[in-house]
Protein backbone atom coordinates (compact mmCIF):
# COMPACT_ATOMS: atom_id res chain seq x y z
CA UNK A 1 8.09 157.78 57.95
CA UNK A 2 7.18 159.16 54.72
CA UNK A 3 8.41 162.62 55.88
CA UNK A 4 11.79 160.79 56.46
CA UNK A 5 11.65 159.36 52.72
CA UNK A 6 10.65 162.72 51.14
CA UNK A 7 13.59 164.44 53.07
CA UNK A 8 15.85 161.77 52.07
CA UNK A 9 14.61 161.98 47.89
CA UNK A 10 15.11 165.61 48.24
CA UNK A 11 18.87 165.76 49.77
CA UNK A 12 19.69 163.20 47.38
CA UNK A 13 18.47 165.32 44.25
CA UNK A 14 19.89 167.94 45.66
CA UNK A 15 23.09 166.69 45.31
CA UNK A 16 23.03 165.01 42.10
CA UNK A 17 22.02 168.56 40.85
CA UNK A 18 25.17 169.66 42.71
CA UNK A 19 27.31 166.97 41.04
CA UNK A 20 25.68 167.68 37.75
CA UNK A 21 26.44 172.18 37.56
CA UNK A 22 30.07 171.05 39.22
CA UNK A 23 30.71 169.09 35.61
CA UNK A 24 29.05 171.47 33.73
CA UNK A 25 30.32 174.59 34.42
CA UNK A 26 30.78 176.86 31.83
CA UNK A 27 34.09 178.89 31.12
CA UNK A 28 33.03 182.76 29.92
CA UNK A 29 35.33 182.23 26.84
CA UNK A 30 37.22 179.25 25.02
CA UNK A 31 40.12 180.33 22.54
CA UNK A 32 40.66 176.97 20.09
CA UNK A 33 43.36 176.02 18.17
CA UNK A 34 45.70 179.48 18.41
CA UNK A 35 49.35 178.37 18.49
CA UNK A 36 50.93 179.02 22.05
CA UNK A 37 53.38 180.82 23.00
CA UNK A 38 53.99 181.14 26.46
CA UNK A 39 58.14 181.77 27.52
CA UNK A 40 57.60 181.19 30.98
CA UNK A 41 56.20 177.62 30.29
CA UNK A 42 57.91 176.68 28.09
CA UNK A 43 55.28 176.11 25.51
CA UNK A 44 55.31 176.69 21.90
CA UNK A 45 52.62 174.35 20.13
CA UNK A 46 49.10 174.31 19.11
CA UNK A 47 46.41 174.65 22.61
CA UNK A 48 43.11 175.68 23.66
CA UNK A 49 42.65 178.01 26.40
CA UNK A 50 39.45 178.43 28.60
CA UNK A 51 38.69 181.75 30.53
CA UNK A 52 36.68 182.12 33.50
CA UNK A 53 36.08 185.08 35.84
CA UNK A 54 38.62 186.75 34.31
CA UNK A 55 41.15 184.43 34.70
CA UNK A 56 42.63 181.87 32.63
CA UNK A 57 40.84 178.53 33.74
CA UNK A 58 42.38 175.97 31.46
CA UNK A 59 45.07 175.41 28.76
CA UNK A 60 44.97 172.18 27.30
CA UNK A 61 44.31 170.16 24.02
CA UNK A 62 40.39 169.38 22.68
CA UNK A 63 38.72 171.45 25.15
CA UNK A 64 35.45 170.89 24.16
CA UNK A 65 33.24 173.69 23.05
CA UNK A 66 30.06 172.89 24.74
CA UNK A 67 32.13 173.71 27.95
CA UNK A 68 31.96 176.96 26.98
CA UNK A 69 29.62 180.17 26.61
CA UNK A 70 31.55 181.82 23.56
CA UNK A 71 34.07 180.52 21.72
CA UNK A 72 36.85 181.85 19.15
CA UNK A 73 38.54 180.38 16.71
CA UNK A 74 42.51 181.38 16.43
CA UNK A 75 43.71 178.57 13.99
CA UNK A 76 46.74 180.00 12.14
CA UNK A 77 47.30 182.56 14.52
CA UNK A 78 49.58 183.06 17.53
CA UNK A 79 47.91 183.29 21.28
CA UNK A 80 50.80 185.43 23.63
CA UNK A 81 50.26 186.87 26.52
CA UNK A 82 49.62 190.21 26.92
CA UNK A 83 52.40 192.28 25.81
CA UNK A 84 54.53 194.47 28.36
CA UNK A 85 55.26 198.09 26.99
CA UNK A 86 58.40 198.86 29.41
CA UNK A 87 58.61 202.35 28.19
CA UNK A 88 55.97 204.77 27.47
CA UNK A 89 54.86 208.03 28.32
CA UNK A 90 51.32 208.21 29.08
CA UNK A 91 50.79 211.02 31.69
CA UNK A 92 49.27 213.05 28.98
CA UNK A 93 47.12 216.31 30.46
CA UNK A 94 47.30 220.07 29.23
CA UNK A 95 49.80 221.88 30.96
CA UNK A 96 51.59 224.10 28.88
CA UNK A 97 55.33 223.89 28.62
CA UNK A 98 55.06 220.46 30.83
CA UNK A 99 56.30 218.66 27.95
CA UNK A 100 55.67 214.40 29.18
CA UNK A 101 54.50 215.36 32.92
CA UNK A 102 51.10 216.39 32.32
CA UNK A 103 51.57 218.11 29.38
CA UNK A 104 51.40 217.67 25.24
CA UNK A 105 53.94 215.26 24.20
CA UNK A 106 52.13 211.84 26.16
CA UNK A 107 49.17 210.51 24.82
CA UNK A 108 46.22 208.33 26.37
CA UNK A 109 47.11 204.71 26.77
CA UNK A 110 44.30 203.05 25.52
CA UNK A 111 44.27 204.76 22.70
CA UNK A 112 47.15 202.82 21.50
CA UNK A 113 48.17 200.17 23.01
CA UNK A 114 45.00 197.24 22.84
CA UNK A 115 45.16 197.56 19.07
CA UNK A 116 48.88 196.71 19.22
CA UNK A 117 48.43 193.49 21.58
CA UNK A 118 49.36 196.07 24.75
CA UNK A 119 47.58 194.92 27.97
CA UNK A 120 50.58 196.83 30.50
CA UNK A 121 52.08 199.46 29.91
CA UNK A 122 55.53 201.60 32.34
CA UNK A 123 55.29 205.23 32.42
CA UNK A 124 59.21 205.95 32.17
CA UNK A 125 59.45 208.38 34.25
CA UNK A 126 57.21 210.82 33.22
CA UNK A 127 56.03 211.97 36.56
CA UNK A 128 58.19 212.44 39.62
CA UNK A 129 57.36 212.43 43.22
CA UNK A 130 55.83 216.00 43.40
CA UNK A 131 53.10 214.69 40.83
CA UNK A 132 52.34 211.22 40.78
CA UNK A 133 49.29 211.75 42.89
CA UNK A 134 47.92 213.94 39.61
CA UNK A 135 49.34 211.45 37.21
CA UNK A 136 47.20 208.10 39.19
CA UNK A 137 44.07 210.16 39.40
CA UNK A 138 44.34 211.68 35.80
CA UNK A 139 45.19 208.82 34.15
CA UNK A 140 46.17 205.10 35.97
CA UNK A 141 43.05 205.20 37.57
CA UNK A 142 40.90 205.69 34.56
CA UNK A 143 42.06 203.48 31.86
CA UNK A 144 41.96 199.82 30.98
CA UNK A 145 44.95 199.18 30.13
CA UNK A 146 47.04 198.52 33.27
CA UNK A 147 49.62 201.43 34.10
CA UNK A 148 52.66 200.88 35.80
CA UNK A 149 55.04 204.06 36.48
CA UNK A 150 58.88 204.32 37.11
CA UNK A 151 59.15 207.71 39.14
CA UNK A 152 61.17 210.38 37.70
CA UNK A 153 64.32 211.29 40.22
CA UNK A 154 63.61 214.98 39.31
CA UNK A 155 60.63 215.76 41.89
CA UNK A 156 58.48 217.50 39.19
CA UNK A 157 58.91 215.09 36.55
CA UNK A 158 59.77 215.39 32.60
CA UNK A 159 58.73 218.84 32.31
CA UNK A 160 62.03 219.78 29.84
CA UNK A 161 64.15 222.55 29.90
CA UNK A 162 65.94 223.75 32.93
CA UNK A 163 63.78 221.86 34.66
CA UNK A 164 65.18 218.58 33.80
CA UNK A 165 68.83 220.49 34.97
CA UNK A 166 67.79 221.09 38.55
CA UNK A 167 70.26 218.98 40.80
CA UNK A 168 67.76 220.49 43.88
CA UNK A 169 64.87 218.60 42.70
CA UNK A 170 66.48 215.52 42.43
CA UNK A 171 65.84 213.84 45.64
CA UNK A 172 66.63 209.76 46.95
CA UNK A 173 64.26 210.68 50.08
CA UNK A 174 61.03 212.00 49.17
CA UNK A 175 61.31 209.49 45.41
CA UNK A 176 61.87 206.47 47.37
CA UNK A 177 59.34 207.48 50.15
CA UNK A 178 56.57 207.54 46.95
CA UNK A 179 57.98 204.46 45.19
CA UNK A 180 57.12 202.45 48.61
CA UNK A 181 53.85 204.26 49.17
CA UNK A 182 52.31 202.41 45.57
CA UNK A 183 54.71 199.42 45.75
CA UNK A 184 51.04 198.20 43.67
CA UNK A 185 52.14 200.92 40.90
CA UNK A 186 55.79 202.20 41.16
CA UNK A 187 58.44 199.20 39.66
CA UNK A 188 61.20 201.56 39.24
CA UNK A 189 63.56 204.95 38.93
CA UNK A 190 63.88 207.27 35.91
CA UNK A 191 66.51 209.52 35.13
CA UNK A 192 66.64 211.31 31.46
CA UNK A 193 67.48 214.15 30.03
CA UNK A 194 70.38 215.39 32.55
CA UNK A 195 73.18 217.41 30.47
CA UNK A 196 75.66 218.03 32.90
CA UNK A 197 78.91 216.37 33.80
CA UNK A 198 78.25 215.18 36.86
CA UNK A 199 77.05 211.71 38.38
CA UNK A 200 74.71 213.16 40.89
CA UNK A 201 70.87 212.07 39.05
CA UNK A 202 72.36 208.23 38.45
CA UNK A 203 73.70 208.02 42.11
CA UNK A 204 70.85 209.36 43.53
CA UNK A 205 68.65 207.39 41.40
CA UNK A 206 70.35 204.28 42.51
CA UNK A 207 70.13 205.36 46.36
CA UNK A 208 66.24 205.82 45.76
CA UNK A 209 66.04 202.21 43.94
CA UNK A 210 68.71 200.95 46.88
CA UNK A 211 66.19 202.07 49.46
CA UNK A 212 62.84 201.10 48.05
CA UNK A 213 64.30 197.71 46.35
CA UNK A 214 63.52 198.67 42.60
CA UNK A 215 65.62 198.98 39.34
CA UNK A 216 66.56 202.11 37.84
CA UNK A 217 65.97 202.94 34.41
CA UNK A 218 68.70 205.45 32.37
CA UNK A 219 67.77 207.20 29.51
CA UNK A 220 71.72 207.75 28.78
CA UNK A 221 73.11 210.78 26.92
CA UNK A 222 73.60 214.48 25.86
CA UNK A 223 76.21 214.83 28.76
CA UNK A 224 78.72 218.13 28.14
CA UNK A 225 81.14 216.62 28.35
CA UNK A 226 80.25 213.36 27.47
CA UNK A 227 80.65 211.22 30.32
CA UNK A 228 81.20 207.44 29.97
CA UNK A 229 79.10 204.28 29.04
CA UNK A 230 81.80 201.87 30.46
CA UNK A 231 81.68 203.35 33.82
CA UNK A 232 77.75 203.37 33.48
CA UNK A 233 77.35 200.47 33.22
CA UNK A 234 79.93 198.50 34.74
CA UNK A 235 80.44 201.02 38.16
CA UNK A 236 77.24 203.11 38.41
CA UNK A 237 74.30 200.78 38.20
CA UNK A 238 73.53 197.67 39.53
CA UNK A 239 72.52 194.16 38.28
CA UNK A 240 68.98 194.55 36.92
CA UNK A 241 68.89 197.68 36.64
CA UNK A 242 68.21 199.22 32.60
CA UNK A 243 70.01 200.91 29.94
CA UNK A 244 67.18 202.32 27.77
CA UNK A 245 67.72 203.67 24.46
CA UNK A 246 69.82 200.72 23.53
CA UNK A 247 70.39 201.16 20.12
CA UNK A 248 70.37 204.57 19.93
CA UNK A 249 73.29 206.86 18.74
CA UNK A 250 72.98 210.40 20.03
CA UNK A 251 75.01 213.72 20.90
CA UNK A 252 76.61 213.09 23.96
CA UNK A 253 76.60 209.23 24.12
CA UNK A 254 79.40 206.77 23.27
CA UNK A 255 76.88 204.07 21.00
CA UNK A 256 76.98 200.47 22.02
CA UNK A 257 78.41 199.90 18.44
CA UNK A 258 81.70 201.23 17.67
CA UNK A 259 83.21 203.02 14.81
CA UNK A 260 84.02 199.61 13.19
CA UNK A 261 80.45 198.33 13.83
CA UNK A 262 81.77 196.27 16.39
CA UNK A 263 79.51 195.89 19.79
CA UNK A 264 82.02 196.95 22.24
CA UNK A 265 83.47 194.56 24.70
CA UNK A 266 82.06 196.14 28.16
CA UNK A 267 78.50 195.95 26.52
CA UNK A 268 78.69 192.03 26.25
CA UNK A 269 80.18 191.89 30.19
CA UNK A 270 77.60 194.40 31.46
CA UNK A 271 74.80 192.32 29.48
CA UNK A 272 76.44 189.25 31.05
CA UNK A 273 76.78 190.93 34.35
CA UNK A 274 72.99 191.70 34.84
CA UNK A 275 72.58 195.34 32.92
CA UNK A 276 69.05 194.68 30.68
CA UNK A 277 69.61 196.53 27.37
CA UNK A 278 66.13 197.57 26.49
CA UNK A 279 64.72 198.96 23.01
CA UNK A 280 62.99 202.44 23.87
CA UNK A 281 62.55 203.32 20.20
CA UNK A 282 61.39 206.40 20.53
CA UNK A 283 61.64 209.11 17.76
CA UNK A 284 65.30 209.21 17.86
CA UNK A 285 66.68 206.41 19.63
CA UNK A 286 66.70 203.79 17.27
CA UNK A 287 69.24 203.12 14.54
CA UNK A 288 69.47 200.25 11.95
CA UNK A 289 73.15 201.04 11.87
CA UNK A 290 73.50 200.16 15.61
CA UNK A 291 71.03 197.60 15.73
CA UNK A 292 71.86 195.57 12.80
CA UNK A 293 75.55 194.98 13.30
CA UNK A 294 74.83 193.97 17.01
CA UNK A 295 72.29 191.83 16.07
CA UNK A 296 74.84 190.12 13.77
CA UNK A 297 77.00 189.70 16.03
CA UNK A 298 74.67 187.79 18.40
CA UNK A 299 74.02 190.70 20.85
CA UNK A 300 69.66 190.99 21.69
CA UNK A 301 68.01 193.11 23.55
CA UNK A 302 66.84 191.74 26.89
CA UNK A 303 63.71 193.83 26.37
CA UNK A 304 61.46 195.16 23.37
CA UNK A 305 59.37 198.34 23.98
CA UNK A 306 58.74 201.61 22.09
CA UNK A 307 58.83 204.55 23.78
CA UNK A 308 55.81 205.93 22.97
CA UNK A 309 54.56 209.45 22.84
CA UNK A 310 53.60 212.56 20.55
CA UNK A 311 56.43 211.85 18.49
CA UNK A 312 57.77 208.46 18.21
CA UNK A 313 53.66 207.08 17.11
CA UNK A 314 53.59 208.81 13.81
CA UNK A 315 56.93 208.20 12.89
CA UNK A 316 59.45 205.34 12.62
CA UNK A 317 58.43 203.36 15.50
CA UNK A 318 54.51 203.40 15.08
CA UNK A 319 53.57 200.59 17.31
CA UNK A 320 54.58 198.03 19.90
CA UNK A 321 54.23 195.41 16.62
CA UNK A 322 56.21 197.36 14.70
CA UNK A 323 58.92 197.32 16.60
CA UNK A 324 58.86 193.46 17.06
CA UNK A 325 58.19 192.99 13.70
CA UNK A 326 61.57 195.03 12.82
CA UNK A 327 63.70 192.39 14.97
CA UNK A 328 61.79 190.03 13.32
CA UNK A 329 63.37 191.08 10.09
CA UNK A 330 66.86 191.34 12.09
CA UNK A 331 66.75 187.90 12.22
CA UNK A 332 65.29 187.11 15.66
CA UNK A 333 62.58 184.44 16.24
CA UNK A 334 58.89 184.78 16.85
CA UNK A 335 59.68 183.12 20.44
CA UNK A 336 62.79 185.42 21.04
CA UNK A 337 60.68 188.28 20.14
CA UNK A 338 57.37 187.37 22.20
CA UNK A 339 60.08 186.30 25.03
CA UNK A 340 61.03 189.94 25.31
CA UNK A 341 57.87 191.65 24.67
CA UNK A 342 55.83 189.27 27.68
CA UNK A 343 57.56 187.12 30.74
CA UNK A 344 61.22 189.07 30.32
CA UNK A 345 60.14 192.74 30.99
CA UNK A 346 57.69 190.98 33.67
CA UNK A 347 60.55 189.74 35.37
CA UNK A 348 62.50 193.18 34.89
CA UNK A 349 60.14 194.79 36.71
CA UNK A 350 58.79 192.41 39.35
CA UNK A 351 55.81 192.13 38.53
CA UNK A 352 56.08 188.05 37.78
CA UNK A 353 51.95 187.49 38.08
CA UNK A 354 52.53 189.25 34.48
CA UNK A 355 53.35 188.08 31.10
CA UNK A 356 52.35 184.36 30.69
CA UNK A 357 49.50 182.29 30.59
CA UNK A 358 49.58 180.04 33.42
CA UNK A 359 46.58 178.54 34.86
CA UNK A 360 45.46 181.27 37.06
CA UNK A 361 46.89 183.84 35.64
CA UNK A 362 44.84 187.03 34.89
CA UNK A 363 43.62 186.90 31.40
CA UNK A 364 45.69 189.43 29.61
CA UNK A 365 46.34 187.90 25.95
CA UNK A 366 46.82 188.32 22.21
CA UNK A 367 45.98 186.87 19.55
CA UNK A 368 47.94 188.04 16.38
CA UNK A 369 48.64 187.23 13.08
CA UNK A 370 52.02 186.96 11.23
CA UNK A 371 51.82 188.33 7.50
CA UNK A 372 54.34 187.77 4.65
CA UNK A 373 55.02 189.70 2.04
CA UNK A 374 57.10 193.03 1.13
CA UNK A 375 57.19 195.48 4.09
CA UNK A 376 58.96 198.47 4.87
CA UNK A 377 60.53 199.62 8.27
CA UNK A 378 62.18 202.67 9.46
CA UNK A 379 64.58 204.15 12.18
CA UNK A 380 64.63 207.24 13.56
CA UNK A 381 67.42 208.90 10.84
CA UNK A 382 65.03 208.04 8.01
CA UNK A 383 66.56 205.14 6.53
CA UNK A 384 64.28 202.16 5.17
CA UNK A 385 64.95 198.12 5.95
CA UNK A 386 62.88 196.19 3.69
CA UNK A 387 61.38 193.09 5.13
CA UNK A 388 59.29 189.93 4.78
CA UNK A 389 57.38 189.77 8.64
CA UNK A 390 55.28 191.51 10.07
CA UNK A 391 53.10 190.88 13.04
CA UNK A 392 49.65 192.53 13.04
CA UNK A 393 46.89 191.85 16.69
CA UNK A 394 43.65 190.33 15.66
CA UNK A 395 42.28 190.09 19.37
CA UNK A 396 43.11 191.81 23.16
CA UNK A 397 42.10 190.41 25.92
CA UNK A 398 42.83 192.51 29.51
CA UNK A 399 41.02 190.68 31.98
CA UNK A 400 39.30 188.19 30.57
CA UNK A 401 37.14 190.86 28.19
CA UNK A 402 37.90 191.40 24.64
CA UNK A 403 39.08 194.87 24.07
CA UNK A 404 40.24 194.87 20.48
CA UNK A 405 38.87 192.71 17.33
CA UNK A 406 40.03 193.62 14.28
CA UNK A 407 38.13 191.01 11.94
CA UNK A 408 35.14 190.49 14.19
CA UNK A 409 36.62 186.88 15.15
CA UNK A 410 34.80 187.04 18.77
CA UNK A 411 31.50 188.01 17.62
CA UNK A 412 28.76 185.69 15.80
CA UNK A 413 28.25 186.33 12.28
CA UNK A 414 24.96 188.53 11.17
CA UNK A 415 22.40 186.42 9.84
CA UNK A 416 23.28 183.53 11.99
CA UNK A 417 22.08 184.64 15.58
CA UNK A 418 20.83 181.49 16.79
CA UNK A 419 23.58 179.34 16.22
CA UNK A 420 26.10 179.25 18.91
């Protein structure tokens, strides 16, 4: 009988034990009082968001800190998700006269993108079907920021020169055949760079997307003779698909803005008939003279990114907050701007697990800070815009770890090591 009892008072304690962890559970991280801004849902107001196993456990008001092993203060700054750099090249290696496929002109990801707020970044195109095998075991597999790829329709990639010119190595087969082998890693075609007059990369660009269900991404321009936006865009590709480079005006490309600084009426029905007009900055891609007009005029880009590589970093575009900051100062919101920077490329890509904060959600996030004062910006002629914004990343998260702190916000204060 007392065997029964003892049994009995030890199930029992058991589970009130149980009950007790259950309540008590601990999130890894708490993030208190940042101002939210999440596009997808809808939110734009003051919350508190818990972290656990690398995912985002809980975004609601007064979450109390006890409930959690570390906790940051963000009051007065913004908490985004993770921003989404749509264009980059990052297959950098040491190949000479390989140019942005293996060679020189890309640079490491993570050497550039946490400190900017980055958590994803899309090679654009920078490898091609011949070499994305070198480019994932060079450089997606080993980094920490996550690296998505469009594949280059030329086979060998953006090696410049003739190269780039080779009709031969621009396949639909073998491209497509590699974009459905890493569904995990390829969201797209690439085609840049192409001079001639014919059609040939686009269409067989499209055929590759047609076949393994992906947009296609056009770097657009430097065509002898020039061949023609309208029928780019409103003939050649398909809805979803991207016109990079959108505010760029360059030798062999009719510019979205016309002569009278007017955006030209087939921009507005391709925009309206699915086409996403994306940034690409780049080091000469981006023009105040194209960019301010059509931003007067009521005409945004779908999607914010930089370009980035050897020669874009250094120059006018700098940084993927940079670059927002200048539409800031354009005269777009803070949520317009995150909108396009998180959930929109997301979506643009298909890759909608990205770019918002959901419960759930992988814990990709930043925390940044919007200054005022008198700040400087410049395109990719040289000209200066002054403005008053500027958006600068206190704290990265990319999976649930912190991977940039500028000010030391996430770490305890020296001196005070047993206070929690």
């Amino acid at each position: 009988m007392k065997r029964n009892y003892l049994h009995t008072f030890i199930v029992f304690t058991l589970f009130l034990l149980h009950i007790q962890l259950a309540y008590s559970q601990s999130y890894d991280l708490l993030i208190k009082n940042g101002w939210l801004i999440d596009p997808k849902n809808s939110i734009d107001e003051k919350f508190d968001i818990a972290v656990l196993n690398g995912k985002i456990a809980k975004v609601g008001k007064n979450i109390s800190t006890e409930e959690a092993n570390e906790t940051i203060e963000a009051d007065g700054l913004y908490v985004v998700p993770g921003l989404i750099d749509m264009h980059v090249h990052v297959f950098y290696g040491t190949e000479p006269d390989a140019d942005y496929s293996n060679g020189f002109n890309s640079v490491p990801p993570d050497a550039f993108t946490f400190r900017a707020g980055v958590t994803t970044v899309v090679d654009a195109g920078s490898s091609g079907w011949r070499n994305f095998n070198t480019f994932k075991e060079q450089t997606i597999d080993h980094s920490k920021t996550r690296v998505l790829a469009f594949l280059n329709i030329v086979g060998h990639g953006m090696k410049g020169g003739k190269v780039e010119q080779n009709l031969l190595d621009m396949e639909s087969d073998p491209t497509s055949y590699v974009a459905n082998k890493y569904p995990e890693l390829i969201v797209g075609i690439k085609v840049a760079h192409y001079s001639g007059a014919e059609w040939d990369p686009v269409e067989r660009a499209v055929e590759a997307g047609n076949i393994a269900k992906v947009p296609v991404m056009i770097d657009f321009g430097g065509h002898i003779p020039q061949l023609s936006l309208e029928t780019l865009l409103m003939e050649k590709l398909r809805p979803g698909d991207i016109l990079t480079h959108a505010f760029a005006h360059v030798r062999g490309r009719i510019p979205i803005v016309d002569e009278n600084r007017k955006v030209r009426p087939y921009v507005w029905e391709a925009q309206k008939r699915g086409i996403v007009f994306d940034v690409g900055h780049g080091g000469g891609s981006f023009l105040f003279e194209q960019a301010i007009p059509a931003l007067q005029q009521g005409f945004r880009p779908n999607s914010i990114s930089t370009d980035l590589h050897i020669g874009s970093m250094n120059g006018g575009m700098k940084d993927m907050l940079n670059v927002m900051s200048k539409f800031l100062n354009m005269n777009m919101t803070l949520q317009e701007v995150i909108a396009r920077s998180t959930w929109f490329p997301a979506r643009y890509i298909q890759r909608e697990e990205l770019g918002h904060l959901g419960e759930g959600a992988e814990a990709d996030l930043a925390v940044i800070r919007l200054d005022t004062g008198d700040f400087g910006f410049i395109d990719t002629r040289g000209w200066k815009m002054p403005g008053s914004q500027k958006l600068v990343c206190e704290l990265t998260l990319r999976n649930g770890n912190v991977v940039w702190d500028l000010n030391g916000i996430s770490r305890p204060e020296w001196g005070k090591e047993d206070e929690k």
